[in-house]
Protein backbone atom coordinates (compact mmCIF):
# COMPACT_ATOMS: atom_id res chain seq x y z
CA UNK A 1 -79.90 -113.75 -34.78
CA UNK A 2 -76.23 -113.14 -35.61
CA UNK A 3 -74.11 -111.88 -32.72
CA UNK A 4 -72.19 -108.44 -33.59
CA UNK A 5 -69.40 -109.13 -30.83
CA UNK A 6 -66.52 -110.31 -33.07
CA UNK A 7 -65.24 -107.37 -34.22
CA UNK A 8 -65.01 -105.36 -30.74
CA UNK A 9 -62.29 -103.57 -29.58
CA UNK A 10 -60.88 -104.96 -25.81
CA UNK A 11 -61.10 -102.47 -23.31
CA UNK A 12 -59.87 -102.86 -19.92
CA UNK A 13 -59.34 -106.79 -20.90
CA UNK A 14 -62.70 -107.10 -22.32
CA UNK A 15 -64.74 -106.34 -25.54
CA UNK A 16 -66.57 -102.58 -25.42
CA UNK A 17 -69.99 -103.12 -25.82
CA UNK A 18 -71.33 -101.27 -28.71
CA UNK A 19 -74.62 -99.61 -30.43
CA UNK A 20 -74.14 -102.32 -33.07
CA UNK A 21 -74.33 -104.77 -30.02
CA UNK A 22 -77.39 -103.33 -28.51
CA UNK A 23 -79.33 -103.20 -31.71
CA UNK A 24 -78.72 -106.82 -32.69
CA UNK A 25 -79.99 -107.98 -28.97
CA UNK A 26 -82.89 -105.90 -29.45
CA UNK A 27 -84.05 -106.49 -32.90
CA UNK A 28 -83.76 -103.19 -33.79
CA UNK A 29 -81.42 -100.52 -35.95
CA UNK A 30 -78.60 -98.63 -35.01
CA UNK A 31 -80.52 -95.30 -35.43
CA UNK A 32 -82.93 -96.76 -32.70
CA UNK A 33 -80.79 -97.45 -30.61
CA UNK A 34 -78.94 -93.75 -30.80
CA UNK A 35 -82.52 -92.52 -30.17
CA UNK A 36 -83.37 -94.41 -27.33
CA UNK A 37 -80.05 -93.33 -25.31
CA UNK A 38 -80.12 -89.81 -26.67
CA UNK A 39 -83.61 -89.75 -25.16
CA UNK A 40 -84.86 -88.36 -28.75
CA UNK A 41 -86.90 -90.96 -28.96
CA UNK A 42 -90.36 -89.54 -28.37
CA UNK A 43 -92.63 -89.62 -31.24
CA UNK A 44 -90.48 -91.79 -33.35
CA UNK A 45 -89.83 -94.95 -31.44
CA UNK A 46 -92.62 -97.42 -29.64
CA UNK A 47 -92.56 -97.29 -25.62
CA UNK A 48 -92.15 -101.40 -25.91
CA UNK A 49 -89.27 -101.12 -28.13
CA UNK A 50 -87.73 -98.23 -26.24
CA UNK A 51 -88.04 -100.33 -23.33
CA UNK A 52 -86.58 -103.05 -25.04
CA UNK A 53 -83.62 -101.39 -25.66
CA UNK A 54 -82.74 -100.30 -22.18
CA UNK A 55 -83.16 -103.54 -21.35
CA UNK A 56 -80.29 -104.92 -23.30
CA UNK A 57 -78.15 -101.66 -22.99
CA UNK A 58 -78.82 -102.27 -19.11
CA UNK A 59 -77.89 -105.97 -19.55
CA UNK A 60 -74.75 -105.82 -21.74
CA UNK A 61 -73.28 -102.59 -20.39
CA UNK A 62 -73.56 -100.29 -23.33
CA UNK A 63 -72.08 -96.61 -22.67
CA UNK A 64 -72.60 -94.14 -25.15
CA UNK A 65 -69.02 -92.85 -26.42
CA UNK A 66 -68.82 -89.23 -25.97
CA UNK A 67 -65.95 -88.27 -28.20
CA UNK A 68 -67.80 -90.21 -31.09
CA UNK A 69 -71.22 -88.41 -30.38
CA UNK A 70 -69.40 -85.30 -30.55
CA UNK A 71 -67.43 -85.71 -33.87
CA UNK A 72 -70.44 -87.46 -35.40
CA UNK A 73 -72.49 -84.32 -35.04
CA UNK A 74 -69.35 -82.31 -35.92
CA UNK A 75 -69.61 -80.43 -32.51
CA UNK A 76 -66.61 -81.70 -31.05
CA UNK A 77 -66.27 -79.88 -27.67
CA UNK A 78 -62.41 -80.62 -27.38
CA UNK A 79 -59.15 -78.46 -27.58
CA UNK A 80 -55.55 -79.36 -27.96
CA UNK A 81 -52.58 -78.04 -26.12
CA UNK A 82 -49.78 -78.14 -28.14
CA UNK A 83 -46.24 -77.89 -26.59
CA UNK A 84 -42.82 -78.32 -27.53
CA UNK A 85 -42.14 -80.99 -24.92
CA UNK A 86 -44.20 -83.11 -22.26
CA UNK A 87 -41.06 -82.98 -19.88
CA UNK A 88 -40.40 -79.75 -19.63
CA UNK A 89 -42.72 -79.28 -15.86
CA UNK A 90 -43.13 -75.53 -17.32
CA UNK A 91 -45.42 -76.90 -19.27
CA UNK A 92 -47.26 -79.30 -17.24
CA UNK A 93 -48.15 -76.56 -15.13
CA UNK A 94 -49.23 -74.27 -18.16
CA UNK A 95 -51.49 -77.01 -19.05
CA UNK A 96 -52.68 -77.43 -16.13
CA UNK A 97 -53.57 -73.51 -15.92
CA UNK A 98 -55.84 -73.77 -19.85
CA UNK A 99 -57.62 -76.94 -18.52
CA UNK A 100 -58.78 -75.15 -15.26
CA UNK A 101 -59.65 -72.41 -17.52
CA UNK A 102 -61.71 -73.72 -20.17
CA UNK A 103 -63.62 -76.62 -17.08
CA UNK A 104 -65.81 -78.81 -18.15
CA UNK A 105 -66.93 -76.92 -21.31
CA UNK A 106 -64.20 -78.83 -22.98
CA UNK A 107 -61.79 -81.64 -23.20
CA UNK A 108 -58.14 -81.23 -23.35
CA UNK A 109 -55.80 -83.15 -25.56
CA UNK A 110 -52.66 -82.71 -25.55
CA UNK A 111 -49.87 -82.87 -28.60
CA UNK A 112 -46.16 -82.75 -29.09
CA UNK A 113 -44.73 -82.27 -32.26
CA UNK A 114 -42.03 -84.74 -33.29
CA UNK A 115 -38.16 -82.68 -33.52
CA UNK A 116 -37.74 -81.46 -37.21
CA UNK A 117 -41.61 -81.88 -37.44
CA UNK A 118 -43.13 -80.14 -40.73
CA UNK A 119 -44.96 -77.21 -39.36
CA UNK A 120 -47.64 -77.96 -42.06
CA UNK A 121 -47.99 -81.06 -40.86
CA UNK A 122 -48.36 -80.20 -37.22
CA UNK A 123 -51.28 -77.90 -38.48
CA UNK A 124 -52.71 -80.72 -40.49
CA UNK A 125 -52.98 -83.63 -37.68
CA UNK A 126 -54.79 -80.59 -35.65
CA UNK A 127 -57.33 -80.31 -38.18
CA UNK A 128 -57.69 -84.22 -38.67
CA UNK A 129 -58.67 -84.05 -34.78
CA UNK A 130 -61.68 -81.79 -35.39
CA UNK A 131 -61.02 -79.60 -32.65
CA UNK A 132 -63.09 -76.41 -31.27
CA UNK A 133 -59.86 -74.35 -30.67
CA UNK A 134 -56.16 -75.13 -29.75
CA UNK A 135 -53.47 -73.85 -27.76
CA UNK A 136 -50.21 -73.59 -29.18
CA UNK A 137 -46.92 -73.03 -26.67
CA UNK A 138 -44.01 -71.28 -27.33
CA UNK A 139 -44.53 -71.89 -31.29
CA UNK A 140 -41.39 -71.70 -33.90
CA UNK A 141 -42.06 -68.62 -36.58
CA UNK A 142 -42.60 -71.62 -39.45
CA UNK A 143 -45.32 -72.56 -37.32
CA UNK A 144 -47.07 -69.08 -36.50
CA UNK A 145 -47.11 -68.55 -40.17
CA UNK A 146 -49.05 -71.64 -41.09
CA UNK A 147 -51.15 -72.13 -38.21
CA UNK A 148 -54.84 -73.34 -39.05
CA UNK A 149 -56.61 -69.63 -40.68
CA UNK A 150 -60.16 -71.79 -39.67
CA UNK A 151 -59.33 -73.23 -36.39
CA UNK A 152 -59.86 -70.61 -32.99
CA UNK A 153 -56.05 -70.78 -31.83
CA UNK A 154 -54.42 -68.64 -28.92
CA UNK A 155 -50.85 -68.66 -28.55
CA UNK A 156 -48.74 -68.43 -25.70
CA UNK A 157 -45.15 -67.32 -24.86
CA UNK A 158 -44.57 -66.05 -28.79
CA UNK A 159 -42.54 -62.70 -28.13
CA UNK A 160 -41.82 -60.79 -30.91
CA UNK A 161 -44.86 -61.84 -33.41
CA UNK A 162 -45.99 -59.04 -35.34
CA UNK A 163 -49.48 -60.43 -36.52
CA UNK A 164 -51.40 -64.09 -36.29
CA UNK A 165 -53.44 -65.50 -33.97
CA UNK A 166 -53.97 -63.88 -30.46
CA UNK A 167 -51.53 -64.17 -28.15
CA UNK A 168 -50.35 -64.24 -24.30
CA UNK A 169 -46.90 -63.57 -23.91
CA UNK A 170 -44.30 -63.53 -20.96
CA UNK A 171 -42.56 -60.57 -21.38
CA UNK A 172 -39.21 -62.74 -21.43
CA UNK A 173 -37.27 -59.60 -22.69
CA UNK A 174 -37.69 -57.39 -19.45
CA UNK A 175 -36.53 -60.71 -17.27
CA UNK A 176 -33.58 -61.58 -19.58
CA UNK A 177 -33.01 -57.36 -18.59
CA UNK A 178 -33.15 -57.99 -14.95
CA UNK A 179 -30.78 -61.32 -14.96
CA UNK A 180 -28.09 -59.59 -17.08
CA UNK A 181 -28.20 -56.20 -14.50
CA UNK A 182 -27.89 -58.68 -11.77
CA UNK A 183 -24.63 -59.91 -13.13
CA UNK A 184 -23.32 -56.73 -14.35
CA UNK A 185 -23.77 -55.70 -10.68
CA UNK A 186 -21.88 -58.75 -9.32
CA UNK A 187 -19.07 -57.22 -11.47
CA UNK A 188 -19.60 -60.31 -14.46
CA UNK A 189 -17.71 -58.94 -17.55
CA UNK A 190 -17.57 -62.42 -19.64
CA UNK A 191 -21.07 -64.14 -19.63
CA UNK A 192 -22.03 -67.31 -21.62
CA UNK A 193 -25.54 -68.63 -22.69
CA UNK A 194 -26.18 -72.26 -22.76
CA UNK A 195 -28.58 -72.39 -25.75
CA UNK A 196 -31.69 -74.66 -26.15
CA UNK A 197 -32.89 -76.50 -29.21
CA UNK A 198 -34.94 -76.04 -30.75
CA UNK A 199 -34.53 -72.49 -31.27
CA UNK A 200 -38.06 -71.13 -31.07
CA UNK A 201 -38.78 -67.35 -30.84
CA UNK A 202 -38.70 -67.42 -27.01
CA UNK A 203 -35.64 -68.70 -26.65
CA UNK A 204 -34.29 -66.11 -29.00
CA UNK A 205 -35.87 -63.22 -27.23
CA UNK A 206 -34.05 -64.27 -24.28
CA UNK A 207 -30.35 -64.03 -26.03
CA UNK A 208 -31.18 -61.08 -27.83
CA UNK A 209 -32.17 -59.06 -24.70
CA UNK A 210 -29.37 -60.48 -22.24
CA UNK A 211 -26.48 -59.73 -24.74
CA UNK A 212 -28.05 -56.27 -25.12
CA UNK A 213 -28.36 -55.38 -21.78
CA UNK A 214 -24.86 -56.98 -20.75
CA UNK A 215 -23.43 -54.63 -23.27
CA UNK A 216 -25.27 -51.82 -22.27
CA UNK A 217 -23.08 -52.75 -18.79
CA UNK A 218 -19.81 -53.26 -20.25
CA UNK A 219 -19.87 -57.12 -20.49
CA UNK A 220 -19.85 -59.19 -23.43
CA UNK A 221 -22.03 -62.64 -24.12
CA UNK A 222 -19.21 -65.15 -25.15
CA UNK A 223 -20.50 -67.64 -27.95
CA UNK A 224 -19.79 -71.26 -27.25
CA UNK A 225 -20.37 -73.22 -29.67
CA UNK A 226 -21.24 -76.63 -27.92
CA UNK A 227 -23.18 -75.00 -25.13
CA UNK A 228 -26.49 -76.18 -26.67
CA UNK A 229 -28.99 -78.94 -25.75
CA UNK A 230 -32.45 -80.11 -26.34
CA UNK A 231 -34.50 -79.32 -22.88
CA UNK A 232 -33.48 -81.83 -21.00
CA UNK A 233 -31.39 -81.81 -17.55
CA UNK A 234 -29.56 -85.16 -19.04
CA UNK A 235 -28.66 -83.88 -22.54
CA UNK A 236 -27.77 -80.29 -21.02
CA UNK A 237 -25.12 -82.42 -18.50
CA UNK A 238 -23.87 -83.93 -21.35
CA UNK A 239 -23.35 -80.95 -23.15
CA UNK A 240 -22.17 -79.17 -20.22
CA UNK A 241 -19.05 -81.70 -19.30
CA UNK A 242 -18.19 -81.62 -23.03
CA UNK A 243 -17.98 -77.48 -23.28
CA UNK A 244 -16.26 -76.92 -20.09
CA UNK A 245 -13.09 -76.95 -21.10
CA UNK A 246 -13.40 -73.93 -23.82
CA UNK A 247 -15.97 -72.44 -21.32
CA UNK A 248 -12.96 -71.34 -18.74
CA UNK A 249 -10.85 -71.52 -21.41
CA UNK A 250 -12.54 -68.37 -22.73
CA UNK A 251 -12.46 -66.13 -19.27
CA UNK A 252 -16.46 -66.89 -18.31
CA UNK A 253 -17.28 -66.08 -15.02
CA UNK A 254 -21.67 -66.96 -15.38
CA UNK A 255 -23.73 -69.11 -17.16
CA UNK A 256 -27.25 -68.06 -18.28
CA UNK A 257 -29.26 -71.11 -18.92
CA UNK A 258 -31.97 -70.64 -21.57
CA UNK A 259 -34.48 -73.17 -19.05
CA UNK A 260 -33.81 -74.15 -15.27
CA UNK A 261 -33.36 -77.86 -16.84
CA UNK A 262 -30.43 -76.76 -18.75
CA UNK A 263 -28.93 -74.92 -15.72
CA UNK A 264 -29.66 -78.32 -13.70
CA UNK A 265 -27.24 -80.59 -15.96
CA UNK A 266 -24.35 -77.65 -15.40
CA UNK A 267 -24.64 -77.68 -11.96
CA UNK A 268 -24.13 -81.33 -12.38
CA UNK A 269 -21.41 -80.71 -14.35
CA UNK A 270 -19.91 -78.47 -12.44
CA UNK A 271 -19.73 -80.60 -9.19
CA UNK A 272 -18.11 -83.25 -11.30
CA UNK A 273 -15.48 -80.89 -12.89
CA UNK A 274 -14.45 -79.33 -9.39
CA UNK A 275 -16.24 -75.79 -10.46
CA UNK A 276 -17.36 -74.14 -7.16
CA UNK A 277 -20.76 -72.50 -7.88
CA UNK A 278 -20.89 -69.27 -7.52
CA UNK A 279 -17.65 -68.68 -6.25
CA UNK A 280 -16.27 -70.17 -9.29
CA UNK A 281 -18.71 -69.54 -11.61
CA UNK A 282 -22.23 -67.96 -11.56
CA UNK A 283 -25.21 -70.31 -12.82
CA UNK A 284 -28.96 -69.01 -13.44
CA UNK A 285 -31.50 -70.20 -15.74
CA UNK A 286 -35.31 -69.84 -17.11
CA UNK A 287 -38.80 -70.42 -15.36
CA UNK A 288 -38.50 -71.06 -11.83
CA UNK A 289 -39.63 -74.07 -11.80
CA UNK A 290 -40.48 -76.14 -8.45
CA UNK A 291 -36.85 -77.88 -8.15
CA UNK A 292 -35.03 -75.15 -8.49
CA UNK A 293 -35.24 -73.71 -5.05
CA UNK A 294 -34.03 -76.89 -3.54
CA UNK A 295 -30.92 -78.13 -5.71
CA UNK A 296 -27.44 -77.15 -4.09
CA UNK A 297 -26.51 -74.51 -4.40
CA UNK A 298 -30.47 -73.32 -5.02
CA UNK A 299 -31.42 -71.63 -8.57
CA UNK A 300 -31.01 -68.08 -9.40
CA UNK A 301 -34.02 -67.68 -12.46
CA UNK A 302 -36.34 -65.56 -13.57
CA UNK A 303 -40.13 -66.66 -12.78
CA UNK A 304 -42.53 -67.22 -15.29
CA UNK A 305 -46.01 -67.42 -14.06
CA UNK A 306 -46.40 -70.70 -15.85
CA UNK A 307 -50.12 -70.90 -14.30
CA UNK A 308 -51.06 -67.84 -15.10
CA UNK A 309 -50.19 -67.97 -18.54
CA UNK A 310 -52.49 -71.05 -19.19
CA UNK A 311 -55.35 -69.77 -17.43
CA UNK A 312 -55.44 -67.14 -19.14
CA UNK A 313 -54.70 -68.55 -22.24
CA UNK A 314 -57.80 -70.84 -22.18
CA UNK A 315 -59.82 -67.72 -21.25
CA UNK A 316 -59.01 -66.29 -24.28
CA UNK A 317 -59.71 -68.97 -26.21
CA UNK A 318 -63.17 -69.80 -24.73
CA UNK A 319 -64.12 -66.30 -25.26
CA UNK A 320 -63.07 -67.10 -28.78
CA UNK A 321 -64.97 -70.25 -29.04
CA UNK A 322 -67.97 -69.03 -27.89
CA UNK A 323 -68.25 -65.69 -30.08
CA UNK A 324 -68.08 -68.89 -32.99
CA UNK A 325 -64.12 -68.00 -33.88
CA UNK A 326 -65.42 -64.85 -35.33
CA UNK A 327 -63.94 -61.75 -33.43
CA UNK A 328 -62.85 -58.70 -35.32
CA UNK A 329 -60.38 -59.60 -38.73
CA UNK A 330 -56.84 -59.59 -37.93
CA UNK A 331 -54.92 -56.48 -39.57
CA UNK A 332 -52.65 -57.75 -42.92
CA UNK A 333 -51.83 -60.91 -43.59
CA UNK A 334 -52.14 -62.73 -40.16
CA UNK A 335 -55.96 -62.63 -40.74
CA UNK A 336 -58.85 -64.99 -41.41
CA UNK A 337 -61.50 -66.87 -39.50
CA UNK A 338 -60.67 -67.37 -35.85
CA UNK A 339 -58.14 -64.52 -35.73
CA UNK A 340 -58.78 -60.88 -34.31
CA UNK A 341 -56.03 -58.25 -34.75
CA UNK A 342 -52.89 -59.10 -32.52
CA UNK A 343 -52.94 -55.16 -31.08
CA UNK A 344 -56.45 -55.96 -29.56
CA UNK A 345 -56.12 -59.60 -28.68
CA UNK A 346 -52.19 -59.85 -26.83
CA UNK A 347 -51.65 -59.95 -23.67
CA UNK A 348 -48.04 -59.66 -21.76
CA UNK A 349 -47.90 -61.39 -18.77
CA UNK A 350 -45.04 -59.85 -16.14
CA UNK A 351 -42.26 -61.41 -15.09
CA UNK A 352 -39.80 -61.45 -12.21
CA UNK A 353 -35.87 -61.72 -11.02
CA UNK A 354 -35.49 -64.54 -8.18
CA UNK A 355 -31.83 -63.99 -6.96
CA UNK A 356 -30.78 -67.16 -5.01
CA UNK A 357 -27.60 -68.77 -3.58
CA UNK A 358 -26.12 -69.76 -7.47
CA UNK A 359 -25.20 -66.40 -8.47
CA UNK A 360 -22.46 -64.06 -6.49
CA UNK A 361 -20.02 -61.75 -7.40
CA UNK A 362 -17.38 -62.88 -10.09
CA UNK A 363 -14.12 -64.27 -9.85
CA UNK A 364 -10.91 -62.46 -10.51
């Protein structure tokens, strides 16, 4: 009897045991064996040989691989998150949120697409995966308008999308509102933003509505050029030390950080530069995330409930899931199979001002 072991794959520093294994112990097919330890094997398999065949799947440690059951029936019960960036702790925590949502109904993978990714072929290594339904963060418009028309998808934090897949949004306009009355109110006439890349829809919402509220109140958003980073507190110092210089240079008095990670690297900055936050300058940022209430001076931001927004994220896409991606057509040309119109299925999650020691009134 020829042994089947040389072609295993090591797991955990040792071969996995597999089906191909079993059967060749046993004397038996690879069908058999998938019958014996689906326990389908009444009726079609002898009680000797089905004993048989535990016996060696007992003795060699055979476990039946899930994922491969699943996308060898083509019911794979899995879902990806997809996010712009695995160290951005927002997101962590949003993930966090869909996978306590969707339990153990599902499996969660997660994906990152590459910086200057196609958006097509983002959408294409989610079909190759052969999911049940994804989850797709704070998506660039190229990618809204070529996400999967046959995969159940739910997006999150995508303000400002007129049709497409449902949605759940942070209503990142109203907080970009409150942040730029707060500094209005301090008496802030020249206010910069420190841009992110890349430049997705949320990010734009966020400049939009703080240069038209701060000119609503009499105070211009001053462009500087090299205040712009990827998410990252180390690239944003980097940027920071190099735009200083035209920053003062130019009269501004805050800093609104398109993430907390951004405003993290200027407060860096600033230490090392001898710029006295807030007295000095103001500094406030994006998300609230957990650090922020403990660097010096602590974070003035407005609070997304990243949580929230997963949880309820993966509700909506369970419910989508399980009415088999059907739903009711999307309106136009955002529709097709796993889409319902974006005025029934969007929901707009609150958000709120958390005014802490790096903001004050501006300098003269």
């Amino acid at each position: 009897m020829t042994s089947a072991t040389s072609d295993r794959e090591p797991i955990a520093g040792r071969a996995r045991v597999r089906a191909a294994d079993v059967a060749s112990a046993a004397g038996v097919s690879i069908s058999t064996v998938s019958l014996v330890v689906n326990d389908k094997w009444e009726g079609r398999v002898a009680v000797d040989t089905v004993a048989r065949v535990r016996a060696e799947v007992d003795r060699l440690g055979y476990v039946v691989d899930e994922s491969a059951r699943r996308l060898a029936t083509g019911g794979a019960a899995a879902v990806a998150v997809v996010t712009p960036a695995f160290t951005n702790p927002f997101y962590a925590r949003v993930s966090l949120g869909a996978a306590a949502a969707l339990g153990e109904a599902f499996q969660v993978v997660f994906s990152v697409p590459e910086v200057g990714d196609d958006p097509v072929a983002t959408v294409e290594r989610l079909r190759g995966l052969r999911l049940a339904g994804a989850l797709v963060a704070a998506p660039s418009s190229e990618l809204l308008q070529v996400l999967a028309r046959d995969l159940p998808t739910v997006v999150l934090d995508a303000p400002g999308s007129a049709a497409g897949p449902p949605r759940v949004d942070l209503d990142v306009a109203d907080g970009a509102a409150q942040l730029a009355s707060h500094l209005v109110d301090l008496g802030h006439r020249r206010v910069a933003f420190f841009r992110a890349t890349p430049e997705t829809e949320t990010f734009r919402v966020r400049h939009a509505s703080l240069a038209a509220r701060l000119a609503d109140g009499g105070a211009d958003l001053v462009a500087i050029d090299r205040l712009v980073s990827d998410v990252d507190p180390g690239a944003a110092h980097v940027a920071a030390l190099a735009s200083m210089p035209a920053v003062i240079d130019a009269g501004v008095t805050a800093v609104v950080c398109a993430t907390d990670l951004h405003a993290y690297g200027l407060l860096r900055a600033c230490a090392e530069r001898g710029v006295a936050v807030p007295s000095t300058m103001s500094v406030a940022g994006f998300d609230d995330q957990p650090l922020s209430a403990y660097v010096s001076p602590s974070l003035t931001t407005v609070a997304f409930p990243a949580d929230e927004l997963g949880r309820e994220a993966g509700r909506m896409l369970a419910d989508l899931i399980a009415r088999g991606a059907g739903g009711e057509p999307a309106d136009g040309p955002g529709g097709g199979p796993g889409h319902r119109s974006s005025a029934l299925a969007t929901r707009v999650l609150p958000v709120s001002l958390v005014v802490r020691g790096s903001t004050g009134p501006a300098s003269r």
